[in-house]
Protein backbone atom coordinates (compact mmCIF):
# COMPACT_ATOMS: atom_id res chain seq x y z
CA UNK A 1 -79.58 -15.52 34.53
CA UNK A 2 -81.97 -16.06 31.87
CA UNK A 3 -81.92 -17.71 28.60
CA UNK A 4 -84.38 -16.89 25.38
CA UNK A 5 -85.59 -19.42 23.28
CA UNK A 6 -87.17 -18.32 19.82
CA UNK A 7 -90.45 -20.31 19.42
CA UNK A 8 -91.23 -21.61 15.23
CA UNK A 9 -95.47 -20.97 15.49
CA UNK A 10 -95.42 -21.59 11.76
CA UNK A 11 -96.44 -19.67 9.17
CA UNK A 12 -98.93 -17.11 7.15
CA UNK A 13 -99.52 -16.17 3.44
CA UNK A 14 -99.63 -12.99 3.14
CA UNK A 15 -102.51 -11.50 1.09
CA UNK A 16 -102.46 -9.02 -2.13
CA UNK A 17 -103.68 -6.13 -0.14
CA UNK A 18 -100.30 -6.79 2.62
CA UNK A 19 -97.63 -3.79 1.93
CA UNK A 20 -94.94 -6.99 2.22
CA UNK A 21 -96.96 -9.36 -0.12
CA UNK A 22 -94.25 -9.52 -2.39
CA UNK A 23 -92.59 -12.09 0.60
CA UNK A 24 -95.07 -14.52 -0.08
CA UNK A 25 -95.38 -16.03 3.35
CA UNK A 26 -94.54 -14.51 6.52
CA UNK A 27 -92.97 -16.40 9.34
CA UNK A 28 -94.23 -16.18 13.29
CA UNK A 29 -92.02 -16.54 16.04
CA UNK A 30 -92.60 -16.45 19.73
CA UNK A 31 -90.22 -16.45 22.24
CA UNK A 32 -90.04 -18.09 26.13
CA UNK A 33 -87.27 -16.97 28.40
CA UNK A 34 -86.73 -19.82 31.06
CA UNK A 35 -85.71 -17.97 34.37
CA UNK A 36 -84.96 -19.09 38.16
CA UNK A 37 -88.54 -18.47 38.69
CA UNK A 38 -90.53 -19.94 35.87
CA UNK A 39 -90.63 -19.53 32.36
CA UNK A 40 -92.45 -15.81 30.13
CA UNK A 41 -93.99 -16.70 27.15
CA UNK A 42 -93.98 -13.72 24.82
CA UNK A 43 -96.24 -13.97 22.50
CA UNK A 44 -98.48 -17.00 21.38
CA UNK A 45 -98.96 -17.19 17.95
CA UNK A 46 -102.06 -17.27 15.68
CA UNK A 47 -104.42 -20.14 15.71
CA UNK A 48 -106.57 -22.07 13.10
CA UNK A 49 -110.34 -22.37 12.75
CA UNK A 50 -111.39 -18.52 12.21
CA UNK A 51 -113.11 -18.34 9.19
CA UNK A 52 -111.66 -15.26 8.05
CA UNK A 53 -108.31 -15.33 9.06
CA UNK A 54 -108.04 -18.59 7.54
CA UNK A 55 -109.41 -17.74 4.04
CA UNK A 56 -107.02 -14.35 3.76
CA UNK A 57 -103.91 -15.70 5.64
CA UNK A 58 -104.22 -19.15 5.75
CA UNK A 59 -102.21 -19.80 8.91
CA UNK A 60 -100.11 -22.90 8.85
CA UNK A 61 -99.84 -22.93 12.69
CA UNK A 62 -98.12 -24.78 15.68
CA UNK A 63 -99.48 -25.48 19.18
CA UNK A 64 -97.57 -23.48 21.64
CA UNK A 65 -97.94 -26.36 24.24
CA UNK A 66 -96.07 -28.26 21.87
CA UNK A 67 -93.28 -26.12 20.32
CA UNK A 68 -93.09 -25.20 24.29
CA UNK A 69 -92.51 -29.07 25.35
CA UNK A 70 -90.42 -29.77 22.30
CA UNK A 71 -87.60 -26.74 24.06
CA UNK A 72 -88.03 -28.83 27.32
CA UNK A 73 -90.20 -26.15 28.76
CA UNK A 74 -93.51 -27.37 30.53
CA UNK A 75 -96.33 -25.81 29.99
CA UNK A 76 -97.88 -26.01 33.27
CA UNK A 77 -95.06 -23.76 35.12
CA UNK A 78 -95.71 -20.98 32.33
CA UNK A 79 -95.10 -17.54 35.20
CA UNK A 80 -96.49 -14.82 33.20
CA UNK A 81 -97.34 -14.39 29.31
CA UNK A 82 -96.38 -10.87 27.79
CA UNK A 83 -98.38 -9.96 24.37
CA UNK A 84 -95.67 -7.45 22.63
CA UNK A 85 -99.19 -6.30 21.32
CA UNK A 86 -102.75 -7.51 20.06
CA UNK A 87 -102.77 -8.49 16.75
CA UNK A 88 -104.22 -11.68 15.94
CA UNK A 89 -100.85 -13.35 15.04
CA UNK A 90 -99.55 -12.23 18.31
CA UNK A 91 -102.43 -13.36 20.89
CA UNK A 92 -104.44 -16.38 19.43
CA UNK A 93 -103.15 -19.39 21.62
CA UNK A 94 -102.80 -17.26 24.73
CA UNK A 95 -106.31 -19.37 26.21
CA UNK A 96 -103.86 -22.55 26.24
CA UNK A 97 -101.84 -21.38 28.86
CA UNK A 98 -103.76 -21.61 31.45
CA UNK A 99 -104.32 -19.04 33.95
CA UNK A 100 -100.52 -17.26 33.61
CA UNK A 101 -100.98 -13.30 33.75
CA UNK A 102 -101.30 -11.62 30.31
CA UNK A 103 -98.78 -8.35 30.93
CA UNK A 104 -100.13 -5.88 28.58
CA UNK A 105 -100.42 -2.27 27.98
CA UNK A 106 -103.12 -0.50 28.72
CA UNK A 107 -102.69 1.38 25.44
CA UNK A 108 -102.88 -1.61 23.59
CA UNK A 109 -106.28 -3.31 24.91
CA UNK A 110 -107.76 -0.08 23.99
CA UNK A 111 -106.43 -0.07 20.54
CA UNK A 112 -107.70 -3.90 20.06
CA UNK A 113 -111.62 -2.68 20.65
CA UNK A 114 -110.84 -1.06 17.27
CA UNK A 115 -112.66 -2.67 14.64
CA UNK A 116 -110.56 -4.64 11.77
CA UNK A 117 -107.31 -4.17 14.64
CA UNK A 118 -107.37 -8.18 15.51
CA UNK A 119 -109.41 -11.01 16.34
CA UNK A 120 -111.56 -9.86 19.42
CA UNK A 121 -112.12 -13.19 20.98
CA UNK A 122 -108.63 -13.88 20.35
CA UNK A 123 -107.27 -10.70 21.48
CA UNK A 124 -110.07 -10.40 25.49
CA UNK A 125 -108.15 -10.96 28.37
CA UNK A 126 -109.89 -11.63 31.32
CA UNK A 127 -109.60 -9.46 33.86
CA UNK A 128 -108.35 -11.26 36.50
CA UNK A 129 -105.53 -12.98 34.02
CA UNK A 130 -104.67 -9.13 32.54
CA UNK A 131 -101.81 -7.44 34.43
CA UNK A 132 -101.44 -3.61 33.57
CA UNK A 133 -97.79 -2.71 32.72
CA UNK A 134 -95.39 -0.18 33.64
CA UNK A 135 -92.92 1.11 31.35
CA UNK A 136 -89.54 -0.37 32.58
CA UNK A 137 -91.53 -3.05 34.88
CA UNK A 138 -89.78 -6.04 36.11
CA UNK A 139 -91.99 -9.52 35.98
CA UNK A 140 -89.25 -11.33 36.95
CA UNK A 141 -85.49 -10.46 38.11
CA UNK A 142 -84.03 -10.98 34.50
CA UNK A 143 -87.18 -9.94 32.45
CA UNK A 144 -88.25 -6.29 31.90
CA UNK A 145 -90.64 -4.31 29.94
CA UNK A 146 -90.40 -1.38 27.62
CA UNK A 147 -93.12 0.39 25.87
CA UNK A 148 -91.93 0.92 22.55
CA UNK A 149 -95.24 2.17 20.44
CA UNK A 150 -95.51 2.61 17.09
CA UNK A 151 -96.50 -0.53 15.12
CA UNK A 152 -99.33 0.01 17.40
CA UNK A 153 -100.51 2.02 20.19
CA UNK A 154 -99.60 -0.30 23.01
CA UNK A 155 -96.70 -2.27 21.30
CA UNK A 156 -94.03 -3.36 24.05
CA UNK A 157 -90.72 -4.67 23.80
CA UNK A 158 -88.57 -7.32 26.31
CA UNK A 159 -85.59 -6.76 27.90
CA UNK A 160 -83.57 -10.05 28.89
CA UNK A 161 -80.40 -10.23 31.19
CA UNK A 162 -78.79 -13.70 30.11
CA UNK A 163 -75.15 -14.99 30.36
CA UNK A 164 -74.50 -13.73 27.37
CA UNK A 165 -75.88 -10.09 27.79
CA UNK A 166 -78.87 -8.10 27.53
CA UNK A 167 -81.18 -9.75 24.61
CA UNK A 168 -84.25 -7.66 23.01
CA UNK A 169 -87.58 -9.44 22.08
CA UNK A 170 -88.28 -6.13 19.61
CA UNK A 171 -91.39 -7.88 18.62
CA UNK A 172 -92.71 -5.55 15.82
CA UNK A 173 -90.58 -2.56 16.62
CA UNK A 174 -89.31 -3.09 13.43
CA UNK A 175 -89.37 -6.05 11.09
CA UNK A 176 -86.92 -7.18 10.31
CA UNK A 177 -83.00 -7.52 11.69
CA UNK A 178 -81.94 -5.15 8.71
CA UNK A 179 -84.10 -2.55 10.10
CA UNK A 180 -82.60 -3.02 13.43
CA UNK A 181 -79.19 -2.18 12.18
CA UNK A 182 -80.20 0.56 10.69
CA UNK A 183 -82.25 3.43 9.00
CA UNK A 184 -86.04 3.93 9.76
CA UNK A 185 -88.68 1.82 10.21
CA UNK A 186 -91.12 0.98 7.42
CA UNK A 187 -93.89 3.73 7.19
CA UNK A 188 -96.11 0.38 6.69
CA UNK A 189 -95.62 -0.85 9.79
CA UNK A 190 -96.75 1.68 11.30
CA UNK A 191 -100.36 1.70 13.19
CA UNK A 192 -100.69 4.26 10.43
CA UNK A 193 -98.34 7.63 9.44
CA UNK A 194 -98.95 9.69 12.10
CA UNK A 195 -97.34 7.21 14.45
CA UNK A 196 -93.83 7.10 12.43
CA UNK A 197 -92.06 9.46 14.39
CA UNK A 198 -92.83 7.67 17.48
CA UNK A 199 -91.98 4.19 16.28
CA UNK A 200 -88.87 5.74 15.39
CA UNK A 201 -88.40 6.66 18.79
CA UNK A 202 -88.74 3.40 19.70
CA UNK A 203 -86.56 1.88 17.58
CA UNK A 204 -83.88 4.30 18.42
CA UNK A 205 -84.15 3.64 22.35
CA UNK A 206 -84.11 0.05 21.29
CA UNK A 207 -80.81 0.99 20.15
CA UNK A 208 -79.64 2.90 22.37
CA UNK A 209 -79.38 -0.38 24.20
CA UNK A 210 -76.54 -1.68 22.55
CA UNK A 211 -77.81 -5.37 22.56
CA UNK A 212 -75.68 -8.65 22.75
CA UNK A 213 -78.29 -9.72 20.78
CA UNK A 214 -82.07 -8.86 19.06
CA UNK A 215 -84.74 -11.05 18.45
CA UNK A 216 -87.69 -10.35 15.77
CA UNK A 217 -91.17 -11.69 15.71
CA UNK A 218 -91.24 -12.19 11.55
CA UNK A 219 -87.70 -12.62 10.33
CA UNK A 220 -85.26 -15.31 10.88
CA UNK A 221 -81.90 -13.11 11.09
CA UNK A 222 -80.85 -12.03 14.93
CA UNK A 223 -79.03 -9.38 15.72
CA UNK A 224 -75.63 -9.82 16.71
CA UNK A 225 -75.29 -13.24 15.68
């Protein structure tokens, strides 16, 4: 069995023009769930040094070889890295990792040549790192993907078997556990309006699940603890 491990990558301020600015600052998790077979990073975090990024968001940021060694977990026997999607505060530190697969949609690497979607240098995968994914794929026995779209074009969820249960990485499915237990999604988190009906779709298959537990890239709260 597996076992998930929620990854603290720090922090960003969110900007005037954010629909959550009221928040303040926005907190970035990650998540790496250690298996028989290696460990799946999902997710790596923003990093620091882009000129833009830093003036609008100014990322307080974590190394994700460190936060990884400080759970135990080395580095170097990384199996695979799943990006939930593209957005710079989801894919900046994936270059640290080595040569571990990137599992990503298809979907979503053609939403990222977008302009104003992410960081592009951040966001390339080279393609003999980039692994195309299947809906309900298995990258290891434990660990499976879902698309669930609707935050974005290509946005994918994780699906965890553990001792406990089956655990969700949601990622940006919705944000935030409240969401989770119920009601829609935020219309703002959408990649824009037209996609609310299929992020709700999402959500509800999510659901549908009936999770031990659910795990959120930007709030604290899990579900079903």
């Amino acid at each position: 069995m597996a076992t998930v491990h929620r990854l603290d990558m720090g922090h960003v301020e969110l900007p005037e023009s954010h629909p959550r600015a009221a928040d303040g600052t926005c907190p970035i998790f990650c998540f790496a769930v250690t298996t028989h077979d290696g460990t799946v990073v999902v997710d790596t975090g923003p990093r620091a040094g882009h000129p833009f990024i830093d003036e609008l968001y100014a990322p307080q940021v974590r190394s994700i070889v460190d936060v990884l060694n400080g759970e135990g977990i080395d580095e170097r026997h990384v199996l695979a890295i799943v990006n939930t999607h593209l957005h710079f505060d989801h894919c900046g530190q994936n270059y640290l990792l080595g040569s571990a697969p990137v599992w990503v949609t298809d979907e979503e690497v053609e939403a990222a040549t977008a302009e104003f979607y992410t960081v592009p240098e951040w966001a390339e995968i080279p393609p003999d790192r980039r692994r195309r994914t299947v809906d309900g794929e298995l990258i290891a026995p434990e660990v499976r993907l879902l698309h669930t779209p609707g935050h974005t074009p290509g946005h994918q969820s994780v699906c965890v078997d553990t001792p406990d249960g089956l655990e969700l990485i949601v990622g940006q499915t919705c944000f935030s556990c409240a969401e989770f237990e119920g009601g829609p999604p935020a219309i703002t988190d959408m990649h824009d309006e037209s996609w609310l009906e299929v992020g709700q779709a999402s959500l509800d298959r999510l659901r549908s699940l009936s999770p031990a537990a659910a795990h959120f890239s930007h709030d604290l709260a899990v579900f079903g603890r």
